[in-house]
Protein backbone atom coordinates (compact mmCIF):
# COMPACT_ATOMS: atom_id res chain seq x y z
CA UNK A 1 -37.42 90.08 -69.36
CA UNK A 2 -38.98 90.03 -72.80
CA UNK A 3 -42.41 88.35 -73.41
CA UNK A 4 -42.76 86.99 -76.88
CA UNK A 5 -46.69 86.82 -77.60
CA UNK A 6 -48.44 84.69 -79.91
CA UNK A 7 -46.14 84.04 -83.30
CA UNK A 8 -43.23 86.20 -82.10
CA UNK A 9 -40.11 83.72 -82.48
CA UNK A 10 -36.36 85.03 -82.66
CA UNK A 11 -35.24 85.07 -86.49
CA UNK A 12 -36.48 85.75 -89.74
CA UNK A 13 -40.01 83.55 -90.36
CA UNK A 14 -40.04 81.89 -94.01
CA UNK A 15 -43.94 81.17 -93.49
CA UNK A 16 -46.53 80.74 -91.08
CA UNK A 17 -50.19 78.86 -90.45
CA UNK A 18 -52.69 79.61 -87.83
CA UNK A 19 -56.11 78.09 -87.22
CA UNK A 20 -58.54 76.80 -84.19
CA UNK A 21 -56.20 78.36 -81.25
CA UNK A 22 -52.60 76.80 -82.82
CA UNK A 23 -50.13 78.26 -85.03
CA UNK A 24 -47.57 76.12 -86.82
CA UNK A 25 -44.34 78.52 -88.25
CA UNK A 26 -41.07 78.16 -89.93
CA UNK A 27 -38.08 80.08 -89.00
CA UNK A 28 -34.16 80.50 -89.82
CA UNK A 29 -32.64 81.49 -86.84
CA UNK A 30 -30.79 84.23 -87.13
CA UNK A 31 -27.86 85.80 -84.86
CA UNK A 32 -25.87 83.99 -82.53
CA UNK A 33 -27.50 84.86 -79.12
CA UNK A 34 -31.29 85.84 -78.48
CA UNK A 35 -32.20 87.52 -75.10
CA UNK A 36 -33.54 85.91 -71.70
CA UNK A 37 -37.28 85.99 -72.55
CA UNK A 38 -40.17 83.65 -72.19
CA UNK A 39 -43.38 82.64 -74.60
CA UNK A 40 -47.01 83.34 -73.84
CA UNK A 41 -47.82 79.98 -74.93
CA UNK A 42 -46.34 76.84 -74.87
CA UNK A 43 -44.87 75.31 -78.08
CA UNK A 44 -42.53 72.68 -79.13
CA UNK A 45 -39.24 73.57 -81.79
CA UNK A 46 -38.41 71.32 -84.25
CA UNK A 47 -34.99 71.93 -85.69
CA UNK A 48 -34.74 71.52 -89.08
CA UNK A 49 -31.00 72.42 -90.05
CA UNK A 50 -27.97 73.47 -88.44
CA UNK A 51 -27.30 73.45 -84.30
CA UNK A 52 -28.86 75.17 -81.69
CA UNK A 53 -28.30 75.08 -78.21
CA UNK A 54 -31.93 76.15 -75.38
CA UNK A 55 -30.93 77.43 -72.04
CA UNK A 56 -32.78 78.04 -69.15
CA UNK A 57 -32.20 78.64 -65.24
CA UNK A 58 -31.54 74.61 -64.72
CA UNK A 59 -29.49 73.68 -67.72
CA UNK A 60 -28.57 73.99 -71.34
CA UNK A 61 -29.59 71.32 -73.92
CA UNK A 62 -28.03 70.93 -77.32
CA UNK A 63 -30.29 70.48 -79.97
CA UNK A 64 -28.70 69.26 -83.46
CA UNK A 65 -30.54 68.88 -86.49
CA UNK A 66 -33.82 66.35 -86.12
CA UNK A 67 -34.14 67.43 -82.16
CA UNK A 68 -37.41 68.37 -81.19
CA UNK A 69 -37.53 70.60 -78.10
CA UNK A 70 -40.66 71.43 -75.50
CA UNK A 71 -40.96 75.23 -73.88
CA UNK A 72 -43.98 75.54 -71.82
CA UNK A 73 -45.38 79.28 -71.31
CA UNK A 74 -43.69 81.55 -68.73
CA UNK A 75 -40.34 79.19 -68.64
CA UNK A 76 -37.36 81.55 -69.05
CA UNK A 77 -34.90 80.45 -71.53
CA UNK A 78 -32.67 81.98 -74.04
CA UNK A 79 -31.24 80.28 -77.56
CA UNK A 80 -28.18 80.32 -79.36
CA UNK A 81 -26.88 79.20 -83.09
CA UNK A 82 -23.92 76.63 -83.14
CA UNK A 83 -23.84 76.82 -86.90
CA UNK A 84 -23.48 78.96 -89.70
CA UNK A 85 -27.11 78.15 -90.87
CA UNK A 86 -29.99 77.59 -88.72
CA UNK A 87 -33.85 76.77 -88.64
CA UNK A 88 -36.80 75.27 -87.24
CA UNK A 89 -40.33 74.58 -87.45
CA UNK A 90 -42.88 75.20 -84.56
CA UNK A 91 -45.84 74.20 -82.91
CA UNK A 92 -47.66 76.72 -80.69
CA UNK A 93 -50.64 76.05 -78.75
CA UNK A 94 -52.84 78.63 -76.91
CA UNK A 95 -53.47 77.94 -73.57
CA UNK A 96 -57.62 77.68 -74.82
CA UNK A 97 -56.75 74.74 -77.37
CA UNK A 98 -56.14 72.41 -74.47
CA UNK A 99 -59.71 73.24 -72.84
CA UNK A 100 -61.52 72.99 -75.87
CA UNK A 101 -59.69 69.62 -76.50
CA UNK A 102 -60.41 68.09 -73.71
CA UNK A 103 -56.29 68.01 -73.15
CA UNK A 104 -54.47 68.45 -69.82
CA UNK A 105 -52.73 71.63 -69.77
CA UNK A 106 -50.01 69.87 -67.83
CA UNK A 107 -49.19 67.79 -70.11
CA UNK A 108 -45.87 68.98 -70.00
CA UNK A 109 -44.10 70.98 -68.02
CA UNK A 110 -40.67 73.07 -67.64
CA UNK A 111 -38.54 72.35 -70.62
CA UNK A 112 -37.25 68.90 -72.27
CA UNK A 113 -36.02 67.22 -75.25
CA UNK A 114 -38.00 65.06 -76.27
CA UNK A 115 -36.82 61.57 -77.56
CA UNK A 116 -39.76 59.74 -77.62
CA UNK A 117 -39.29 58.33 -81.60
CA UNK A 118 -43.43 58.14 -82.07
CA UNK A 119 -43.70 61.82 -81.67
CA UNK A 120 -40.62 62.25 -84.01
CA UNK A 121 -42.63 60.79 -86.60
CA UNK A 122 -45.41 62.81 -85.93
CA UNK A 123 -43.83 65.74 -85.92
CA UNK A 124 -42.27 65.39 -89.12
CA UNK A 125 -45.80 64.23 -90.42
CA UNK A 126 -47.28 67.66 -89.18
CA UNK A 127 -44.06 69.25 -91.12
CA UNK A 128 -45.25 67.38 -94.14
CA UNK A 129 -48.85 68.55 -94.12
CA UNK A 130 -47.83 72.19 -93.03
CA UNK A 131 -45.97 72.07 -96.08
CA UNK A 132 -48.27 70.28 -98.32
CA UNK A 133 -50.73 73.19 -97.11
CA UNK A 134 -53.68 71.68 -99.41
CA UNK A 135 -57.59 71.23 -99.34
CA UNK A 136 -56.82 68.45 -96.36
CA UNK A 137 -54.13 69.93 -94.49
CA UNK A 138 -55.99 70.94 -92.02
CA UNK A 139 -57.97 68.56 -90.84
CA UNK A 140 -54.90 65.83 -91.23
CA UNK A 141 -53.49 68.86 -88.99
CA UNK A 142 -56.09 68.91 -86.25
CA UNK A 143 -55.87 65.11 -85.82
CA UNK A 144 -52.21 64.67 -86.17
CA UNK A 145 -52.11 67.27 -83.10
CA UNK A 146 -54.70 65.00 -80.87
CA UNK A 147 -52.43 62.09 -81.35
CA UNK A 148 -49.31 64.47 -80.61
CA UNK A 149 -51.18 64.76 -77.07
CA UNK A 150 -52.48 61.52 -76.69
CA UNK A 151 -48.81 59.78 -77.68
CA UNK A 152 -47.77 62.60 -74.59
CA UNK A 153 -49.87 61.50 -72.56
CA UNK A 154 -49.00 57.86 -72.48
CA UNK A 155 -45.71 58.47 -72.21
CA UNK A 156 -46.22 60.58 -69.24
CA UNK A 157 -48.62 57.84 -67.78
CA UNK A 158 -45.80 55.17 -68.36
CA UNK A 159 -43.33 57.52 -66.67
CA UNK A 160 -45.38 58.11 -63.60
CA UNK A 161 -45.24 54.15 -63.15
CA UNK A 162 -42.85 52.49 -61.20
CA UNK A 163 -40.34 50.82 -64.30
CA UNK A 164 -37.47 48.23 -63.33
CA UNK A 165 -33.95 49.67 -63.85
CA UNK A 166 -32.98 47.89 -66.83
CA UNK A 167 -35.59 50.09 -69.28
CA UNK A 168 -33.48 53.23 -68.80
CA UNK A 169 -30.26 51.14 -70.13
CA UNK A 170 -32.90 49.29 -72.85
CA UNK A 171 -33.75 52.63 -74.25
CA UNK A 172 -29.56 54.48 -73.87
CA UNK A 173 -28.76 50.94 -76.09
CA UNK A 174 -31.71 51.71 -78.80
CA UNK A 175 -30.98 55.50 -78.97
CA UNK A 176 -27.07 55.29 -79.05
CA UNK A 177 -25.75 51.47 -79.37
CA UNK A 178 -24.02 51.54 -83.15
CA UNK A 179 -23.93 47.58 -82.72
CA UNK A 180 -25.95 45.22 -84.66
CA UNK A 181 -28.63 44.28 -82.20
CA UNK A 182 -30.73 41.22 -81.27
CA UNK A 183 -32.50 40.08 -78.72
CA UNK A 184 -30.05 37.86 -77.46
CA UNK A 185 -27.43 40.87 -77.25
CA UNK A 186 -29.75 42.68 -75.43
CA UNK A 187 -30.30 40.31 -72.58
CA UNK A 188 -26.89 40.04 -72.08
CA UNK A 189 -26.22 43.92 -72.03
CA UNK A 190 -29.20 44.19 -69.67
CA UNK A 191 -29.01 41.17 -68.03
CA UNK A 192 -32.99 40.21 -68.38
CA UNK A 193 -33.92 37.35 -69.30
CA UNK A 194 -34.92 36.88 -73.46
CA UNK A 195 -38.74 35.78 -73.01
CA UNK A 196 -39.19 38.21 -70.16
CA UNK A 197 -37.50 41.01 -72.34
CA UNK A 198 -39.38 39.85 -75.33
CA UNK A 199 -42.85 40.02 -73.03
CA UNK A 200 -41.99 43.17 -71.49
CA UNK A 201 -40.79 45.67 -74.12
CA UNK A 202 -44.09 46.20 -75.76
CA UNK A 203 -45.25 47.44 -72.24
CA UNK A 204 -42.50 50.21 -71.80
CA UNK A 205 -42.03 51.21 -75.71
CA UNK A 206 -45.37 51.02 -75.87
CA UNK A 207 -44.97 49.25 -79.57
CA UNK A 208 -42.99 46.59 -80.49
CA UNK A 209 -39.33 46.59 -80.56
CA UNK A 210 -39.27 46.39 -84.21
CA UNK A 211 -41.16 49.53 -84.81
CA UNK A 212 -39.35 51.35 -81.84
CA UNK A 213 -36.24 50.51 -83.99
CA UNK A 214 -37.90 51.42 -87.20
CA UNK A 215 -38.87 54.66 -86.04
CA UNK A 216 -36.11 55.89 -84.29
CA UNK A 217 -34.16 55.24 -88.12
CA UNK A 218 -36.88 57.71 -89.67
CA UNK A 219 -36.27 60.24 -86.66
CA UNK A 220 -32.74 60.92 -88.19
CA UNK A 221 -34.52 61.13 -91.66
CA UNK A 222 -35.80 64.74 -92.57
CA UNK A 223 -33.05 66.87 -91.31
CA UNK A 224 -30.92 65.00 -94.08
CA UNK A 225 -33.67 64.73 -96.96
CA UNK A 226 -34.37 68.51 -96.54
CA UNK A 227 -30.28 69.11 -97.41
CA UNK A 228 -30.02 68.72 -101.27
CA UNK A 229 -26.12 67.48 -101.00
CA UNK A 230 -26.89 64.44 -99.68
CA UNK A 231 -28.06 61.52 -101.53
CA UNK A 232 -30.82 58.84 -100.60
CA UNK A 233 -27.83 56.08 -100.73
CA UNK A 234 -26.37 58.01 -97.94
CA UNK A 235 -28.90 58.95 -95.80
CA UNK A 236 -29.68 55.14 -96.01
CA UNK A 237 -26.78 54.54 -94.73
CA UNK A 238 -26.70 56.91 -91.95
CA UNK A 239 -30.32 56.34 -90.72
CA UNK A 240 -28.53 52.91 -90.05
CA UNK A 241 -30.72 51.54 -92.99
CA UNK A 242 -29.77 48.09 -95.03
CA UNK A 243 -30.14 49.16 -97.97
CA UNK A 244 -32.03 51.98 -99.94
CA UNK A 245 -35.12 49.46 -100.69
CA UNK A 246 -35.55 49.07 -97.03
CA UNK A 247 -35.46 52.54 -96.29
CA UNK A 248 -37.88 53.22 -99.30
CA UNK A 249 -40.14 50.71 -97.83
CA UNK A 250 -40.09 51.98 -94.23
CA UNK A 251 -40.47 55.31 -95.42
CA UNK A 252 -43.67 55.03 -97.93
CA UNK A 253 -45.27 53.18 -94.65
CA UNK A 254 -45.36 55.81 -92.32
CA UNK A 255 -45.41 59.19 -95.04
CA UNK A 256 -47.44 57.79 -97.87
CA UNK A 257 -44.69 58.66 -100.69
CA UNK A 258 -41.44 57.57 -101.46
CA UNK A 259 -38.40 59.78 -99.67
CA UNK A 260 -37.51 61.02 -103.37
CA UNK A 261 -40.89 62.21 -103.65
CA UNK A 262 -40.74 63.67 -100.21
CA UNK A 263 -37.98 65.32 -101.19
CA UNK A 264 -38.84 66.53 -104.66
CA UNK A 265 -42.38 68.50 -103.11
CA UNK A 266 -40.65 69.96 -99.74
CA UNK A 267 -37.99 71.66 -102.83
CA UNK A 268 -40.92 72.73 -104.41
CA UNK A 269 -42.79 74.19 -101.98
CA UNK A 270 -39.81 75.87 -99.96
């Protein structure tokens, strides 16, 4: 089985950052079918355009445009291209990074999809600054990465803890519910209580239900602003967005610039 060592990804790399034991790279995936192998180092795959599918020994996960996907070193996988036009942007950590951070190398384990909307964010803040690529890149870089981890880490804390049934269905309603929700619909889907859903949320999110709602809008975000045909109205619209003022607003909160402006400097620098 092939052994792809430091910075060797399948497909034709576009550009490519590496600094203080990580690498950060940008890729269009290319043919429809790579090999079996496996990666000397663990690193996560955010998909930028098009639809790829990872497969390894225990199952096969689809991963549209927006998904961000985990591979940990040594796990044997193999990817392949569901569209005409594919590519991604990834995060690679050597296995000395996490020592000299002070970070569990367990973090994570196997391989997963993540869904977790914080490290969406995140992610496509890391995108922004590895495309920026100015004077304060890097060190925006270095600490976006410790909060990567310590966001991972919570969420791995939370999952080790014993959670009631109903946060499973709380989460499948935020992630995939079209319906206008409320509180009030909520409790009924779940069948918890208002105040006790209202006191408990922050706990399992761990952020308000508001901002878990907010972000998980901006997760669908980048994929669409980084594809020229598609207008802000519309994206909007599909982030599930009420109008283009909120989504402006939302936006300059969490990325510091308007999405036009987003836009305008990943065209420029692409």
């Amino acid at each position: 089985m092939k052994i792809l060592t430091k910075g060797q990804y399948y497909g034709s790399q576009n550009s490519e950052v590496s600094f203080n034991g990580v690498l950060l790279s940008q890729y269009t995936y290319t043919g429809g079918k790579t090999d079996w192998h496996y990666h000397e180092n663990p690193y996560f795959m955010y998909v930028l355009q098009g639809n790829m599918m990872d497969c390894n020994t225990k199952l096969k996960t689809l991963c549209p445009s927006g998904s961000l996907m985990f591979n940990n070193w040594q796990e044997p996988h193999y990817g392949s291209k569901h569209s005409d036009v594919a590519g991604g942007f990834h995060l690679e950590f050597e296995k000395t990074w996490f020592e000299k951070n002070g970070v569990d190398l367990k973090l994570l384990e196997g391989s997963q999809r993540i869904e977790n909307p914080q490290l969406h964010i995140l992610f496509a803040q890391l995108y922004q600054d590895f495309v920026l690529s100015d004077d304060y890149s890097q060190i925006s870089v270095e600490l976006l990465l410790l909060q990567i981890c310590e966001t991972l880490s919570n969420i791995k804390q939370l999952n080790s803890q014993e959670t009631p049934n109903w946060v499973a269905g709380l989460k499948e309603l935020l992630h995939y519910d079209t319906a206008t929700l409320s509180l009030d619909y909520l409790s009924k889907e779940l069948e918890v209580h208002p105040v006790h859903l209202s006191r408990a949320v922050p706990k399992y999110l761990s952020m308000s239900l508001g901002e878990y709602l907010r972000k998980l809008k901006l997760k669908k975000v980048l994929p669409l602003l980084l594809d020229p045909s598609i207008s802000l109205t519309e994206i909007s619209y599909q982030a599930g967005f009420s109008d283009q003022s909120h989504f402006n607003r939302v936006f300059k909160s969490h990325f510091g610039m308007n999405p036009s402006y987003f836009r305008k400097m990943m065209k420029k620098k692409a």
